[in-house]
Protein backbone atom coordinates (compact mmCIF):
# COMPACT_ATOMS: atom_id res chain seq x y z
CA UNK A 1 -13.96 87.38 -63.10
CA UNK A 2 -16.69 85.93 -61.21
CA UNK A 3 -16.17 86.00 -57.29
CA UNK A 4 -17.46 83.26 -55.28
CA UNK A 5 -18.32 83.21 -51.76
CA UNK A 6 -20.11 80.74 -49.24
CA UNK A 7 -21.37 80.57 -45.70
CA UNK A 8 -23.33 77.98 -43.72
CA UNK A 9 -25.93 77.08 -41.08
CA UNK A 10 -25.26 77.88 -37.26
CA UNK A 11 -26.24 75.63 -34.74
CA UNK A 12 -26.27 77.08 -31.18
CA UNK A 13 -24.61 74.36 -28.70
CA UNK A 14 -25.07 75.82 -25.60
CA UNK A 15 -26.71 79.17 -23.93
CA UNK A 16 -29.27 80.31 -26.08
CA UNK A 17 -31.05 82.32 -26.02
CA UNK A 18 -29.11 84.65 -24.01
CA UNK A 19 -27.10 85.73 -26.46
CA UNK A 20 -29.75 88.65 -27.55
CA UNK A 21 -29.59 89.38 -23.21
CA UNK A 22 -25.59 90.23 -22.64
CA UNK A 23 -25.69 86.28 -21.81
CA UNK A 24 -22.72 83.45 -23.18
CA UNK A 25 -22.54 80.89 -25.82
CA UNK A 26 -21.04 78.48 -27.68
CA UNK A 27 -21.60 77.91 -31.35
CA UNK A 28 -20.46 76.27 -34.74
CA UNK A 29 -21.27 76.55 -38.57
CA UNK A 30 -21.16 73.47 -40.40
CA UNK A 31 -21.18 72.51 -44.32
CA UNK A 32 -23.92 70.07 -44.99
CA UNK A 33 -26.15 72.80 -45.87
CA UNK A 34 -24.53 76.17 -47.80
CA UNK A 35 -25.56 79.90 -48.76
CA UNK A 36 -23.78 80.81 -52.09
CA UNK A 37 -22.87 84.33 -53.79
CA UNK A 38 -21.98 85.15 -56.69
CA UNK A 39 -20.44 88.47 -57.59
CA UNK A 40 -19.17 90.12 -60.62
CA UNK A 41 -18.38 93.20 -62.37
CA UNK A 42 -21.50 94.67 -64.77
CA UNK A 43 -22.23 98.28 -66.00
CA UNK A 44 -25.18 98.75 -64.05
CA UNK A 45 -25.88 97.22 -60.05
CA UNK A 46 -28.36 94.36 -60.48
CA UNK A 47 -29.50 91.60 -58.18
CA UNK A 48 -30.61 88.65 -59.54
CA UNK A 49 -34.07 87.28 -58.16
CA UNK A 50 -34.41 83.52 -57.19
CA UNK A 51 -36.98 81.13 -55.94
CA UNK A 52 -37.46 83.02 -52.22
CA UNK A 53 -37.88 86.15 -54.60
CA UNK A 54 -40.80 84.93 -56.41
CA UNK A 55 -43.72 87.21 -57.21
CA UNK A 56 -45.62 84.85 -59.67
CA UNK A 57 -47.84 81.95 -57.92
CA UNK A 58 -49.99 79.59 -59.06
CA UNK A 59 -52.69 80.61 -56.73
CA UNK A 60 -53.09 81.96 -52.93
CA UNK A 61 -52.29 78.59 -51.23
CA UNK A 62 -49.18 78.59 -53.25
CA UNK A 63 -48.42 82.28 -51.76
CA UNK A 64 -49.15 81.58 -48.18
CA UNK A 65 -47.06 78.23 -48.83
CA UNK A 66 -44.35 80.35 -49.99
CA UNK A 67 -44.65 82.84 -46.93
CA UNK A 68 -44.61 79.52 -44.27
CA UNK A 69 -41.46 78.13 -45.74
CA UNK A 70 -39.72 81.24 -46.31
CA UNK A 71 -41.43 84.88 -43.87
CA UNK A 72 -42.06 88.32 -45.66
CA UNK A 73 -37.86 88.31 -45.72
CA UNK A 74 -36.66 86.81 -48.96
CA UNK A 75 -33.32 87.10 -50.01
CA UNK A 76 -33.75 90.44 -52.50
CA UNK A 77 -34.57 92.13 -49.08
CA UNK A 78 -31.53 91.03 -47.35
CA UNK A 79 -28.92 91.75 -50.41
CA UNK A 80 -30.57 94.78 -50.68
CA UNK A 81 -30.08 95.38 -47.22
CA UNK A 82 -26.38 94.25 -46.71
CA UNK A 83 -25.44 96.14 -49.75
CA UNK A 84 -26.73 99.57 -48.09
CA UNK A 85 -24.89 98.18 -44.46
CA UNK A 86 -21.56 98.14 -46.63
CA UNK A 87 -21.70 101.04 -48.52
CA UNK A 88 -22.50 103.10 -45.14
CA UNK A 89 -20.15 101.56 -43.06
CA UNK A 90 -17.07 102.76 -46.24
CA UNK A 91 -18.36 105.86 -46.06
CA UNK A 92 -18.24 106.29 -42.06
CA UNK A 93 -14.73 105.04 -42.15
CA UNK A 94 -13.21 106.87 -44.96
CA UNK A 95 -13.18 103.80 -47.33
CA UNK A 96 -12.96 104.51 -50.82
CA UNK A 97 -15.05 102.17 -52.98
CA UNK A 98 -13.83 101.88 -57.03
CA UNK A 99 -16.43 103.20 -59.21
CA UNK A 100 -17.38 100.20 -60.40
CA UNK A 101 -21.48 98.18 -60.57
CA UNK A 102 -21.80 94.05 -60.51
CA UNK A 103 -24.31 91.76 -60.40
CA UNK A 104 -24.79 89.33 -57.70
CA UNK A 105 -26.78 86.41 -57.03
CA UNK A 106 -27.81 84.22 -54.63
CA UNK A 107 -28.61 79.98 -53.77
CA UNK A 108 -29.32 78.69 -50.63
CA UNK A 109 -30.27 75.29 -49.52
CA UNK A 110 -30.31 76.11 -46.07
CA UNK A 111 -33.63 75.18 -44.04
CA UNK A 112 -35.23 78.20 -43.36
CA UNK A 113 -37.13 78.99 -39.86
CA UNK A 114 -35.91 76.32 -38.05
CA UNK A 115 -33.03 78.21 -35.95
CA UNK A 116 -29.92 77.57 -38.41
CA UNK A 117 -29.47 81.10 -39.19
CA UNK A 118 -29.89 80.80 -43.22
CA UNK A 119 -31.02 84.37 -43.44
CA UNK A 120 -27.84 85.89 -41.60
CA UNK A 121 -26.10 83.40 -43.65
CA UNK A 122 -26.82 84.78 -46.99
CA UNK A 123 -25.83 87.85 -45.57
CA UNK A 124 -22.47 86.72 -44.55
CA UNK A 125 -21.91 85.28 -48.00
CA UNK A 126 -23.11 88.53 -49.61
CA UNK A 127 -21.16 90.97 -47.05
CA UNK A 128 -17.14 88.35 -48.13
CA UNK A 129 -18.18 88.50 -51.51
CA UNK A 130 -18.62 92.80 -51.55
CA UNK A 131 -15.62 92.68 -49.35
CA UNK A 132 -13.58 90.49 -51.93
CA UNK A 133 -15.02 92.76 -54.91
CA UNK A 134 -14.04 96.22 -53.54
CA UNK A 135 -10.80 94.68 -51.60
CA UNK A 136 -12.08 95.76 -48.25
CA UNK A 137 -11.38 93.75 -45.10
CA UNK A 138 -13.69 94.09 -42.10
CA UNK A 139 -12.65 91.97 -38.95
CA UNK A 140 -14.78 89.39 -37.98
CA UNK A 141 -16.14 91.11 -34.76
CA UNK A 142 -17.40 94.08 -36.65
CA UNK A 143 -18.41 91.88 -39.46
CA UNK A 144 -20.83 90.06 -37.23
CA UNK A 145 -22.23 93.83 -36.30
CA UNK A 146 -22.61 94.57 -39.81
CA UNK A 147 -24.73 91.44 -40.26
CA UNK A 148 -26.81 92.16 -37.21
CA UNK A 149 -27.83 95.84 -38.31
CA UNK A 150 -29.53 94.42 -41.18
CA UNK A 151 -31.41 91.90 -39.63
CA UNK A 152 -32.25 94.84 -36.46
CA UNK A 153 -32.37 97.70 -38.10
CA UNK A 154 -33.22 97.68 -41.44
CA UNK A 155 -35.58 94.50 -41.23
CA UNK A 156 -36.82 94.67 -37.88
CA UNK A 157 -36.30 91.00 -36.56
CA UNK A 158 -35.16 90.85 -33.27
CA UNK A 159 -31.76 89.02 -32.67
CA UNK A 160 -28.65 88.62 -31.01
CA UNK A 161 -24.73 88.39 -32.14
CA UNK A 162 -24.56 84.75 -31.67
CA UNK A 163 -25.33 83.24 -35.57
CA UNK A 164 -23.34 86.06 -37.39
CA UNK A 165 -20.45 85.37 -35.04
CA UNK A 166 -20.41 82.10 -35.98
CA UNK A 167 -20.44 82.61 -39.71
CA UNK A 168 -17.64 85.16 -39.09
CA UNK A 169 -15.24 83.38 -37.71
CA UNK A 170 -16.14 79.87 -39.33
CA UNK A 171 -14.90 77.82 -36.43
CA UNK A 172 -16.64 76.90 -33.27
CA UNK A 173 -16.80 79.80 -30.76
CA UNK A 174 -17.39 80.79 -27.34
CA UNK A 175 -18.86 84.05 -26.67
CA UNK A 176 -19.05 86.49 -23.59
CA UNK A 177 -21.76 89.56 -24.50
CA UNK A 178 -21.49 90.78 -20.92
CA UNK A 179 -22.75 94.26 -20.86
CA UNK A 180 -19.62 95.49 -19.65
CA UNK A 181 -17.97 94.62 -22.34
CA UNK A 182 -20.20 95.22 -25.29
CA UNK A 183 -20.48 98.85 -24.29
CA UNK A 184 -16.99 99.56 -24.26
CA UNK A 185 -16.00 97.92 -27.22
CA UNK A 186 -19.46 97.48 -29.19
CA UNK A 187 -18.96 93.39 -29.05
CA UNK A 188 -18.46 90.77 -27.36
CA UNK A 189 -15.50 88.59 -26.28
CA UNK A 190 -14.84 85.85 -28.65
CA UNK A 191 -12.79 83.02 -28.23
CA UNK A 192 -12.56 79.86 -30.47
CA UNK A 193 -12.65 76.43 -29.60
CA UNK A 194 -10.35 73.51 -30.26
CA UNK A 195 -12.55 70.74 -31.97
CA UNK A 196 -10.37 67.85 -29.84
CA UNK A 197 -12.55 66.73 -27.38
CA UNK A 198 -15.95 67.67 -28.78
CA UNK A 199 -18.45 65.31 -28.21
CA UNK A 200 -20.28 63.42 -31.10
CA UNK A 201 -23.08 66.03 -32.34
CA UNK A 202 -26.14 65.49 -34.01
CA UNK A 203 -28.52 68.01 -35.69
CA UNK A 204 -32.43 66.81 -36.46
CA UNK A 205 -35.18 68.75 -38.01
CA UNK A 206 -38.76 68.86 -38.89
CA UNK A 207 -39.57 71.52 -41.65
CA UNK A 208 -43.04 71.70 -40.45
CA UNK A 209 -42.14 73.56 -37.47
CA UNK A 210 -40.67 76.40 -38.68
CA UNK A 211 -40.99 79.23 -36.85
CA UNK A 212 -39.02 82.61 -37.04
CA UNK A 213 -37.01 83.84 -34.44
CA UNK A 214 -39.15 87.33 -34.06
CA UNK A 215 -41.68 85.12 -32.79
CA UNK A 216 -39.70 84.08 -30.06
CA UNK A 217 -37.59 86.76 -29.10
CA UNK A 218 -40.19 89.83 -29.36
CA UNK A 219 -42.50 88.63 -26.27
CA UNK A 220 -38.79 87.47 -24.19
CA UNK A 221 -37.33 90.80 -24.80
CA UNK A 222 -40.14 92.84 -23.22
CA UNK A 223 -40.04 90.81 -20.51
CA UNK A 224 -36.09 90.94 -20.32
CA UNK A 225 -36.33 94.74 -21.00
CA UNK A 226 -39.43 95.15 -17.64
CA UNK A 227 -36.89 93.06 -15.44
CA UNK A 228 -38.70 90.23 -14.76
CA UNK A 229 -37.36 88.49 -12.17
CA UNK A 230 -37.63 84.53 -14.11
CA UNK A 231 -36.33 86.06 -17.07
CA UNK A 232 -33.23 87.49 -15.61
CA UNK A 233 -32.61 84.25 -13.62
CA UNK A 234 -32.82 82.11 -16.58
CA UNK A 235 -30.29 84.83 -18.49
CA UNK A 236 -27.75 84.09 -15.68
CA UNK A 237 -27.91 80.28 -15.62
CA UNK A 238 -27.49 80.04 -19.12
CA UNK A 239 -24.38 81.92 -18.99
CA UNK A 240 -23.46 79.66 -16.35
CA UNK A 241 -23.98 77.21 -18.27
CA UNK A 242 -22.05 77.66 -20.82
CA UNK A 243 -19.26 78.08 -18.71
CA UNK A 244 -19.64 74.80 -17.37
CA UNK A 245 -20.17 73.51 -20.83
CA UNK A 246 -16.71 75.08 -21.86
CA UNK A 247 -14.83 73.52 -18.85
CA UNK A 248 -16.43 70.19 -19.33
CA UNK A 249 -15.29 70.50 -23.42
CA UNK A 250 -11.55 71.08 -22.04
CA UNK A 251 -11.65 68.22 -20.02
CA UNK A 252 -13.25 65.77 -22.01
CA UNK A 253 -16.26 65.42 -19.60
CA UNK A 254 -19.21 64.13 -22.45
CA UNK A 255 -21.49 63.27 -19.54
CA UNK A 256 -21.34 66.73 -18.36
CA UNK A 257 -21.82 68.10 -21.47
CA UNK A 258 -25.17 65.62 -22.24
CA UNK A 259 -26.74 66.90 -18.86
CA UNK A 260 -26.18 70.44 -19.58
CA UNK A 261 -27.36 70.51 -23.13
CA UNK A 262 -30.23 68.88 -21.40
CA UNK A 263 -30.92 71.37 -18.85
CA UNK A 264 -30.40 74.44 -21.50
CA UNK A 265 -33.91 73.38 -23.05
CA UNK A 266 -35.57 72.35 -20.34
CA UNK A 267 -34.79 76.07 -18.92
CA UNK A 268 -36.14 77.24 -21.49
CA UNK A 269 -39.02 75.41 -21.22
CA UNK A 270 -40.31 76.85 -18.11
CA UNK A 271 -39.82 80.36 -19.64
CA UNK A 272 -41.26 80.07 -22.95
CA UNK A 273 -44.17 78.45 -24.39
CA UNK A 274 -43.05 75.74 -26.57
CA UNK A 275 -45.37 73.73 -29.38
CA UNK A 276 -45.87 69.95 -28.84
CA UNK A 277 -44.79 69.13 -32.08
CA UNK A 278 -40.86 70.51 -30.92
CA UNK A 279 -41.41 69.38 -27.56
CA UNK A 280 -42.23 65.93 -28.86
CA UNK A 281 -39.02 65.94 -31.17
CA UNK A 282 -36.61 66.67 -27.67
CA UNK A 283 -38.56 63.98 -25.91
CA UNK A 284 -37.85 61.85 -28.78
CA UNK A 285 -34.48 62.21 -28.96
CA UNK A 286 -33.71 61.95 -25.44
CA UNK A 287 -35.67 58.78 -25.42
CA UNK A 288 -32.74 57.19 -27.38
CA UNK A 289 -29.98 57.97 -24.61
CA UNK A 290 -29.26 61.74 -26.64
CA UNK A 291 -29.19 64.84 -25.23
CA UNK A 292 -31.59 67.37 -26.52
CA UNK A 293 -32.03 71.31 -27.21
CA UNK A 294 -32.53 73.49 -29.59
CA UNK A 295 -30.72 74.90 -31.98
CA UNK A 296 -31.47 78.41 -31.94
CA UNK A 297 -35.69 79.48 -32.17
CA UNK A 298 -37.10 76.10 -32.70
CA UNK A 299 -37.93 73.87 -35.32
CA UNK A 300 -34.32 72.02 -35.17
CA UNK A 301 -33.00 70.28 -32.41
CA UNK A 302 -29.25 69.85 -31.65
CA UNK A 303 -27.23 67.21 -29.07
CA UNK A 304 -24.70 64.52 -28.11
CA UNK A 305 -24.95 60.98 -28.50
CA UNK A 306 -22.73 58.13 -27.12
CA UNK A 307 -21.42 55.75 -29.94
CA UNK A 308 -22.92 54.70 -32.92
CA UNK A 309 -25.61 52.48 -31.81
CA UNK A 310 -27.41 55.32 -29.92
CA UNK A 311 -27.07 57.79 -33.12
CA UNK A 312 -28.61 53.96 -35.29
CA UNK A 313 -31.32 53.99 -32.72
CA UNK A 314 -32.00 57.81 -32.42
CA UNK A 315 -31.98 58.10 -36.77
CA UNK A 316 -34.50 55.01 -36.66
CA UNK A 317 -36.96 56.56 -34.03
CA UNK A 318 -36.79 60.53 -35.69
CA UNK A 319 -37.07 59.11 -38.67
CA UNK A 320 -39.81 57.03 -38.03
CA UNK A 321 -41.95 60.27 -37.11
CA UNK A 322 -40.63 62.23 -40.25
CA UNK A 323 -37.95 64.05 -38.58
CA UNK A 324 -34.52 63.89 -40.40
CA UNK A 325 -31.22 63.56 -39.17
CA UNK A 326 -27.54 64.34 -39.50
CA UNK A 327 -24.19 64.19 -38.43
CA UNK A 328 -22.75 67.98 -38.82
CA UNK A 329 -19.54 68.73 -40.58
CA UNK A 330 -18.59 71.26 -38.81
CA UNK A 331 -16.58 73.90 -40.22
CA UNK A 332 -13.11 74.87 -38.73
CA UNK A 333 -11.43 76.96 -41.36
């Protein structure tokens, strides 16, 4: 019996990138794109290599093309990873696994490097589908944990809860890491989100841009970890932020909602250097009547537009400079 298990793209609505700095957030998955695992019983434990796992190349430009589009982290590195995660975490808690191997595998269509969380969501697919073979449940909160470790510990990227959240819970969520909190109970407070009055999302992206999250996130959390004074101001109005976000979702308040996607990136802006070619795809956007931010390290852009025209008119002008746009499906399972 072959078990079959999926997970999507996150895209972060509001508050990041706090959610690496005890900050709050709001995020969704959603299905246009999809990370899919395969699992099934075999004698021996084998993972099955695909196209991020090559090691043949038809010559160095091939190799370094290979490293732009997908970082020294291809998938056999993050089953490998999640597997080890699982297996420890059974042991810690008294879990006995059935002597039994399988053979998993892997496809993802996800975009990688443009802040939609496609590695952490072939490890969410991987983690349900050991889960489902061995019959073990793990609740979502400590799921996302699981996920993180791999990423943190065992790969070294830098990173917060918010993406693995997400893909844990598979509806939209609002999340409090106040220190407080995550000390006590080693996560956050997570709520989900009714979909109601959500405004009318777009996602747009430009391949091109990819850039990983370590890059971001390594020079912002020395800064966060010295105390500097801009950093820890910026922490605390995103949180804010999303607070204001969350009340303006309850009441139905879509201008509110525009401005403060708005004023997430532009935040964000004055604290970290941004490329021109990202800059110039918010600045786009926002020149149709959308809001504009990003969607987690840069590279992808997500925000709220007003009817149909504006979303005809923004699809006309990203396209126009290679930049392609859709409408998410977001997941609410």
């Amino acid at each position: 019996m072959i078990i079959e298990t999926n997970s999507y793209p996150r895209a972060a609505v509001i508050g990041n990138p706090s959610d690496g700095y005890f900050g709050k957030t709001i995020a969704f998955v959603f299905s246009n794109f999809i990370s899919n695992v395969q699992i099934y019983q075999t004698p021996n434990l084998e993972i099955k290599p695909q196209r991020l796992d090559g090691t043949t190349f038809k010559n160095m430009r091939g190799l370094v093309e290979d490293i732009n589009f997908a970082g020294y982290y291809g998938g056999m590195r993050l089953i490998k990873g999640i597997i080890k995660v699982f297996y420890q975490y059974c042991l810690r808690n008294n879990i006995s696994l059935a002597s039994k191997n399988f053979t998993i595998q892997y496809n993802s269509n996800i975009p990688l490097r443009l802040g939609l969380a496609g590695s952490s969501a072939i490890l969410s697919a991987s983690l349900k589908g050991l889960c489902l073979f061995y019959e073990v449940y793990i609740a979502p909160a400590t799921f996302a944990n699981l996920v993180l470790s791999v990423e943190n510990d065992e790969l070294g990227i830098s990173a917060g809860l918010q993406d693995r959240v997400a893909q844990a819970f598979e509806k939209p969520v609002f999340m409090n890491f106040d220190k407080k909190i995550m000390e006590i109970q080693g996560y956050g407070e997570y709520s989900v989100l009714p979909t109601d009055n959500f405004p009318l999302f777009y996602i747009a992206f430009r391949k091109n841009l990819s850039e990983g999250t370590e890059v971001i996130h390594n020079n912002l959390k020395a800064r966060f970890n010295i105390g500097e004074k801009k950093v820890l101001d910026a922490m605390n109005r995103w949180s804010e932020i999303t607070e204001e976000f969350k009340k303006a979702l309850y009441n139905g308040d879509r201008k509110n909602m525009h401005n403060l996607i708005n004023e997430n990136f532009d935040l964000r802006k004055q604290l970290i250097p941004i490329s021109e070619g990202n800059v110039e795809m918010v600045n786009l956007a926002r020149s149709t009547g959308a809001s504009a931010k990003f969607t987690g390290s840069g590279g992808a852009i997500i925000g709220t537009y007003e009817n149909e025209s504006t979303f005809s008119k923004l699809k006309d002008v990203l396209s126009n400079n290679e930049i392609e746009v859709i409408k998410p499906n977001i997941v609410n399972n």
